[in-house]
N, C-alpha and C. Protein backbone atom coordinates (compact mmCIF):
# COMPACT_ATOMS: atom_id res chain seq x y z
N UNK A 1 0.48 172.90 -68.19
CA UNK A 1 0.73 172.62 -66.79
C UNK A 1 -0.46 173.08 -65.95
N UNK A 2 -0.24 172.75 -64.49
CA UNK A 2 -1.59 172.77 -64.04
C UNK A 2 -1.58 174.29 -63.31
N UNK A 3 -2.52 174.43 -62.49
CA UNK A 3 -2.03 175.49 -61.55
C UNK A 3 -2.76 175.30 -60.11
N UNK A 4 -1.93 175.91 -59.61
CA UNK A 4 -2.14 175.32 -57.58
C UNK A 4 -1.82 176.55 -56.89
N UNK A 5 -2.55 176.86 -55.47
CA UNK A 5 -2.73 177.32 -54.53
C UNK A 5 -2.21 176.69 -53.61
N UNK A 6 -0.83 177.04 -52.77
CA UNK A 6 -0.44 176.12 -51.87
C UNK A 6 -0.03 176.66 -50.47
N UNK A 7 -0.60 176.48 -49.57
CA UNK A 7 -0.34 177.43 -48.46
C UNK A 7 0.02 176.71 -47.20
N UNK A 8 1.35 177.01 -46.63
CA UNK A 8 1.61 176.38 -45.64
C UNK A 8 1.83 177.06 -44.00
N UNK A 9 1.47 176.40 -43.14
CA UNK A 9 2.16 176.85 -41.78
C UNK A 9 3.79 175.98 -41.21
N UNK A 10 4.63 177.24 -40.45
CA UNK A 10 5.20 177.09 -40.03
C UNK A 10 5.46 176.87 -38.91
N UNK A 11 6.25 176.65 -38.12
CA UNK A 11 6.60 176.68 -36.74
C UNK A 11 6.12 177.88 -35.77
N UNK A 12 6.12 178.27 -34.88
CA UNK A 12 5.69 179.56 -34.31
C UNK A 12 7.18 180.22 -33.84
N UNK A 13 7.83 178.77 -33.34
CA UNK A 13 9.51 179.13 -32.60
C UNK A 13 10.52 179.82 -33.24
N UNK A 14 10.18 179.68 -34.83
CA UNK A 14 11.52 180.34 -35.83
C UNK A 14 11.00 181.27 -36.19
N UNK A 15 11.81 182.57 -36.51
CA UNK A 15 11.61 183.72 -37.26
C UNK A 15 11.28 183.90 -38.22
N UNK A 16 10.80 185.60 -38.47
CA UNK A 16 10.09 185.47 -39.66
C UNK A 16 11.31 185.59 -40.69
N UNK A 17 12.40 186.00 -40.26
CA UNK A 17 14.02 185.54 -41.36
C UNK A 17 14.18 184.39 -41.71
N UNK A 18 13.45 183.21 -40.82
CA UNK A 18 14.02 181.66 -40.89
C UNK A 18 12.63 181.49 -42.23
N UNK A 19 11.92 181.87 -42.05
CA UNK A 19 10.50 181.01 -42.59
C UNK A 19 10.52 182.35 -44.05
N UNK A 20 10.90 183.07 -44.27
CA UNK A 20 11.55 183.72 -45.92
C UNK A 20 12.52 183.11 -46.48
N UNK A 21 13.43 182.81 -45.70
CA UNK A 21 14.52 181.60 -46.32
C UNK A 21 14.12 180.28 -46.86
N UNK A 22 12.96 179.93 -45.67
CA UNK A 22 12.46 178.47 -46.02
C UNK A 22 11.48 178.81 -47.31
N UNK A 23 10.74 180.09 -47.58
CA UNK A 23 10.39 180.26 -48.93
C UNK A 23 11.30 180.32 -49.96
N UNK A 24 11.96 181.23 -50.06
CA UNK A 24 13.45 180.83 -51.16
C UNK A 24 13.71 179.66 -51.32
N UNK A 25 13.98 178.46 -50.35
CA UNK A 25 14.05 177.12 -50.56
C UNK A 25 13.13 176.55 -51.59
N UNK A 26 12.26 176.72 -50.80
CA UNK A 26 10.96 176.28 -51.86
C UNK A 26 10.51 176.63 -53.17
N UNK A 27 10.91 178.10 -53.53
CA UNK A 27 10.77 179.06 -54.57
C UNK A 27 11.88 178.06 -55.72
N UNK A 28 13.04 178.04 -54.95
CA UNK A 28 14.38 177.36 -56.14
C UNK A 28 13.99 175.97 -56.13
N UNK A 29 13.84 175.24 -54.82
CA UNK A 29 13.35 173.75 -55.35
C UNK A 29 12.26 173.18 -56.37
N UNK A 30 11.00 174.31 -56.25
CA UNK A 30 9.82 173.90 -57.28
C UNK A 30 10.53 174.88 -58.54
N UNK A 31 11.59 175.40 -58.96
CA UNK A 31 12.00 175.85 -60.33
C UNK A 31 13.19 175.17 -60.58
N UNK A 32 13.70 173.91 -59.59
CA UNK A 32 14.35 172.70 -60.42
C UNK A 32 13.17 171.72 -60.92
N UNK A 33 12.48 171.92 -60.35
CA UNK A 33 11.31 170.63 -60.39
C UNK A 33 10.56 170.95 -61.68
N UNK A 34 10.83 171.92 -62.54
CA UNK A 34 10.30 172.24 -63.46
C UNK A 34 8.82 173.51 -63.57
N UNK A 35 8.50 173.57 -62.28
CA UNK A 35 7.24 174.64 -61.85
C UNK A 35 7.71 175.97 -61.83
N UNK A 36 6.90 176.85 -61.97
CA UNK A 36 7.07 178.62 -62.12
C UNK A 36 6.26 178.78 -60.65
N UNK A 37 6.60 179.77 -59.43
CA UNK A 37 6.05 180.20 -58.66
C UNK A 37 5.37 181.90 -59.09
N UNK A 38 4.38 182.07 -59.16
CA UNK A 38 3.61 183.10 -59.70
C UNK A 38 3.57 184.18 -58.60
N UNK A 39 3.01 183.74 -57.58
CA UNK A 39 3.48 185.04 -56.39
C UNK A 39 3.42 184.16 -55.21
N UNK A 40 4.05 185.14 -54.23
CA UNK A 40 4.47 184.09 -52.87
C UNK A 40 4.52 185.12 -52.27
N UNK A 41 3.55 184.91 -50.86
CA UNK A 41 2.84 185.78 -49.89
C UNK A 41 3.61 185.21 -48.16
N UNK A 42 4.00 186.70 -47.75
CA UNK A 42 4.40 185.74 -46.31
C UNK A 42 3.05 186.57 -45.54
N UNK A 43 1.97 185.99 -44.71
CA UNK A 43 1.30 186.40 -44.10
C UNK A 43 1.23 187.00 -42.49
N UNK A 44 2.41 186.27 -42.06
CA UNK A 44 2.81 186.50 -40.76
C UNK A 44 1.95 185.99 -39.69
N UNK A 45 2.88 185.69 -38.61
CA UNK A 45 2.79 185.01 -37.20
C UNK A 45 0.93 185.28 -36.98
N UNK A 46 0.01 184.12 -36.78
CA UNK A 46 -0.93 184.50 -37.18
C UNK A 46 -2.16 183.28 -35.87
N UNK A 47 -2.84 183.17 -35.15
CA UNK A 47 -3.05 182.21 -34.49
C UNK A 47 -3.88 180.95 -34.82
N UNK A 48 -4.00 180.20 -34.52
CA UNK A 48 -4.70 178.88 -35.18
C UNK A 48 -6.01 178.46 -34.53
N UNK A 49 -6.71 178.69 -35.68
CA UNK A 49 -7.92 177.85 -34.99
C UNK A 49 -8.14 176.64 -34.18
N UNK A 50 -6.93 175.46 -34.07
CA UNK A 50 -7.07 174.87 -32.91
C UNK A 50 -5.32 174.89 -32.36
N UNK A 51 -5.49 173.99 -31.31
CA UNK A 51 -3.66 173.65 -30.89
C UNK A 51 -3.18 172.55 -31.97
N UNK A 52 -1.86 172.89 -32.62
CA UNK A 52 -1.51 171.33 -33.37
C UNK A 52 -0.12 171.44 -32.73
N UNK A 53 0.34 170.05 -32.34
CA UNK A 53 1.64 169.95 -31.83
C UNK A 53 1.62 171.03 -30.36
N UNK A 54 0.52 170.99 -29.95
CA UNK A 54 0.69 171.91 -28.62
C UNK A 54 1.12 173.47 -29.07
N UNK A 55 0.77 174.12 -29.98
CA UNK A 55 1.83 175.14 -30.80
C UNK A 55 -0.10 175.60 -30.65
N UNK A 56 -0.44 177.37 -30.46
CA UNK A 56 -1.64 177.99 -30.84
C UNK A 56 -1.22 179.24 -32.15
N UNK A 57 0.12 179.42 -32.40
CA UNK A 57 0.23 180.21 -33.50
C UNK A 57 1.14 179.62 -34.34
N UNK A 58 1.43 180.26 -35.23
CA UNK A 58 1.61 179.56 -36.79
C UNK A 58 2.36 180.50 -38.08
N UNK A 59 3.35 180.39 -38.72
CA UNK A 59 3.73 181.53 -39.76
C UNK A 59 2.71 181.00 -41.01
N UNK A 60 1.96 181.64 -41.80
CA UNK A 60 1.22 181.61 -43.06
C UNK A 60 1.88 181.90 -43.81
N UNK A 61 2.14 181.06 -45.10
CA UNK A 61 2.85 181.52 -45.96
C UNK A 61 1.34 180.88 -47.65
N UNK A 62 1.36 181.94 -48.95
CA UNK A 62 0.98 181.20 -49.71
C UNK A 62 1.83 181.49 -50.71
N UNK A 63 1.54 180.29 -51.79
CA UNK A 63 2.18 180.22 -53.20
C UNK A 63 1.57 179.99 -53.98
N UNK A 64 1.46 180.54 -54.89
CA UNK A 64 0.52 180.45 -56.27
C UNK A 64 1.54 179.79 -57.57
N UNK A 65 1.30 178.38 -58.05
CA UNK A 65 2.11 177.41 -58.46
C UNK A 65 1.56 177.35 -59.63
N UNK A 66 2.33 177.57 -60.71
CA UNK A 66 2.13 177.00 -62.31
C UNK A 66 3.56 175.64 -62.55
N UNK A 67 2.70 174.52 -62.47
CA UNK A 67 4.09 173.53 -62.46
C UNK A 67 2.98 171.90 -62.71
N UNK A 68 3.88 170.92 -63.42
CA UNK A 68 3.31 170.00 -63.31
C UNK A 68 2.82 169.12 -62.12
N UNK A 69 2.45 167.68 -61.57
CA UNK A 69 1.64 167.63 -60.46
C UNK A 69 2.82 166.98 -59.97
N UNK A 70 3.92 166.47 -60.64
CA UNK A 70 4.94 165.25 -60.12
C UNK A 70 5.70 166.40 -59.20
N UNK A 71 5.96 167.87 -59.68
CA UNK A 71 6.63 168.71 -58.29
C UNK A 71 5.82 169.26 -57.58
N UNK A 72 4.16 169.39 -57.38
CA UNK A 72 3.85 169.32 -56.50
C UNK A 72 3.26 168.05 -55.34
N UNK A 73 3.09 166.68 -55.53
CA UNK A 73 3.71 165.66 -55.19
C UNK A 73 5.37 166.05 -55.05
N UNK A 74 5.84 166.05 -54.50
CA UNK A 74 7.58 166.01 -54.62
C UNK A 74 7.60 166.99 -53.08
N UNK A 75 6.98 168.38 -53.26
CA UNK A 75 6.69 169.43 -52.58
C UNK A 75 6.02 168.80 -51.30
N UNK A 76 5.26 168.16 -51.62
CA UNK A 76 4.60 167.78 -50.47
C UNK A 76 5.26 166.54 -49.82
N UNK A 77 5.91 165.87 -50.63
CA UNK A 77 6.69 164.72 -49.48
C UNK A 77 8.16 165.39 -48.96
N UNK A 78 8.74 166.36 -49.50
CA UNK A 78 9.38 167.23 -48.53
C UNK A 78 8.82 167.69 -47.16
N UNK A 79 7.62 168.99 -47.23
CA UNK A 79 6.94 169.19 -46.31
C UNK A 79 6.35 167.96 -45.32
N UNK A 80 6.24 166.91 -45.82
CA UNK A 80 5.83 165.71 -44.38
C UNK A 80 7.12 165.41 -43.56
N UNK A 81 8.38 165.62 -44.59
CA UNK A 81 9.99 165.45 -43.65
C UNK A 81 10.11 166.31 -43.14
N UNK A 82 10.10 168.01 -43.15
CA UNK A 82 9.97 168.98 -42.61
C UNK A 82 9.90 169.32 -40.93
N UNK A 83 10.42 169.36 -40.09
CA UNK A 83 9.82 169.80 -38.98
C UNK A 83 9.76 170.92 -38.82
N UNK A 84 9.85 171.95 -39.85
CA UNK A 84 9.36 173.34 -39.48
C UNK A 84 8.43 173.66 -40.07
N UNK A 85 8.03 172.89 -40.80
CA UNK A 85 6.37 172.49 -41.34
C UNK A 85 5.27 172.20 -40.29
N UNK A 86 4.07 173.11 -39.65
CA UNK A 86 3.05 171.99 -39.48
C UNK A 86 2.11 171.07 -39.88
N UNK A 87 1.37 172.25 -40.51
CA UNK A 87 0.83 171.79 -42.05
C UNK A 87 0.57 172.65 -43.29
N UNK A 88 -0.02 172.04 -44.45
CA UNK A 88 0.12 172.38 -45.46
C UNK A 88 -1.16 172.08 -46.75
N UNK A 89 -1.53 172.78 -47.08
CA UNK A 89 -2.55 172.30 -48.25
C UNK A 89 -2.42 172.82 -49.44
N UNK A 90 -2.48 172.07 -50.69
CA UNK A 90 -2.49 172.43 -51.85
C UNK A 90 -4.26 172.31 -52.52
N UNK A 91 -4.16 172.89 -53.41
CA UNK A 91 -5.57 172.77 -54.12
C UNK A 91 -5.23 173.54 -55.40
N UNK A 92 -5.82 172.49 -56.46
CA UNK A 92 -6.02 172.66 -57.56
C UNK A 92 -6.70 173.80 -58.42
N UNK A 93 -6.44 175.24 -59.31
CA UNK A 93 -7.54 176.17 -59.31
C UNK A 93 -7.24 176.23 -60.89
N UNK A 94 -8.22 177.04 -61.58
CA UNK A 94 -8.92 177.05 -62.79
C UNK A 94 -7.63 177.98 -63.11
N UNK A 95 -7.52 179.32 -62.42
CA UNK A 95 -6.55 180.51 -62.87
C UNK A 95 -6.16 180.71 -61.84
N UNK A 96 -4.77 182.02 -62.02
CA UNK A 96 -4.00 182.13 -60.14
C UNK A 96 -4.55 183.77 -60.15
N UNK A 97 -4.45 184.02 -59.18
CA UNK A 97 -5.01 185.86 -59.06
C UNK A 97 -3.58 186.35 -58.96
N UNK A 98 -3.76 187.58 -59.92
CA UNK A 98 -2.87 188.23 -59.57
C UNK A 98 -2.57 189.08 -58.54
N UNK A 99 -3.68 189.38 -57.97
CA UNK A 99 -3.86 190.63 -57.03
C UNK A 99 -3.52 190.00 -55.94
N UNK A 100 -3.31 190.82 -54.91
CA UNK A 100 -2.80 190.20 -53.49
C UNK A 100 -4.01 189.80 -53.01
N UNK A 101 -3.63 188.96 -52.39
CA UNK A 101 -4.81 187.79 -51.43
C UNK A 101 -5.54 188.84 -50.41
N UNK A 102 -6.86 188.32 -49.70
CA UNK A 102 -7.84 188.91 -49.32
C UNK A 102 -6.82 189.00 -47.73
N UNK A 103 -5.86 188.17 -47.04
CA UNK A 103 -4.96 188.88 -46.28
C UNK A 103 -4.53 189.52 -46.12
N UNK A 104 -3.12 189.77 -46.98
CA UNK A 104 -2.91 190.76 -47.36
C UNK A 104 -3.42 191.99 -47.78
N UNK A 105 -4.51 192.21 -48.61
CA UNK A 105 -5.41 193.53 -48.60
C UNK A 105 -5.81 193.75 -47.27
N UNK A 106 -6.14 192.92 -46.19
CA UNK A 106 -6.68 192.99 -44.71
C UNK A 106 -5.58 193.87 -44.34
N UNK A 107 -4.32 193.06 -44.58
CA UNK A 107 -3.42 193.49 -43.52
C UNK A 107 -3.02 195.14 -44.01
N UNK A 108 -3.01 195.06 -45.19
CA UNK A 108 -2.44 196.86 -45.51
C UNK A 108 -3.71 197.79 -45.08
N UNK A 109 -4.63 197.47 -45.01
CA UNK A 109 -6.08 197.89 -44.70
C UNK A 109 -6.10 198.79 -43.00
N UNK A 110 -5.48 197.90 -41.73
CA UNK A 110 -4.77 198.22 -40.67
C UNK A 110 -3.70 198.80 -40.82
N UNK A 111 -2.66 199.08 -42.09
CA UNK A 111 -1.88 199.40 -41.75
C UNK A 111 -1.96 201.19 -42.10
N UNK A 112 -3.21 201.50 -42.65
CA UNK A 112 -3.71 202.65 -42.93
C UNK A 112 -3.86 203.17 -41.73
């Protein structure tokens, strides 16, 4: 199977309770779909480099995906029905890191 980096924004209007749930969604839908989620990062309310939908902030969420490509295709025509989706990118990678993302190390970094 392949492996993917998939990181999406959320709404700015829903909570960060609404947009952990909407990961659980996603977590159980890509492990009917046959995919393993490897780690899943919530980054938090975070601002956007431009306006989309009139919206300047954004929830970050990533997922590190071991799964074939038909559920991530699948994943992504959910997320276009989505309206608590803004957007979303996947990309294809060689290996997944285990270590927490260069965010996350940021963010515990401040929290020192």
């Amino acid at each position: 199977m392949a492996l993917y980096e998939h990181v999406l924004i959320a709404r700015p209007d829903i909570s960060p309770a609404q947009v952990e749930g909407l990961m659980e969604e996603l977590s159980t839908f890509l492990d009917k779909q046959g995919a393993k989620v490897a780690k899943s990062e919530y980054w938090g309310l975070r601002n956007l480099s431009y306006p989309i939908n009139k919206q300047r902030k954004g929830h970050y969420t990533l997922f590190n995906i071991d799964g074939p490509a038909e559920a991530i295709h699948e994943l992504e025509r959910q997320h276009r029905i989505s309206d608590d989706i803004m957007r979303y990118m996947t990309i294809k990678v060689e290996e997944l890191d285990e270590n927490p993302s260069p965010m996350m190390s940021r963010k515990n970094r401040r929290d020192d």
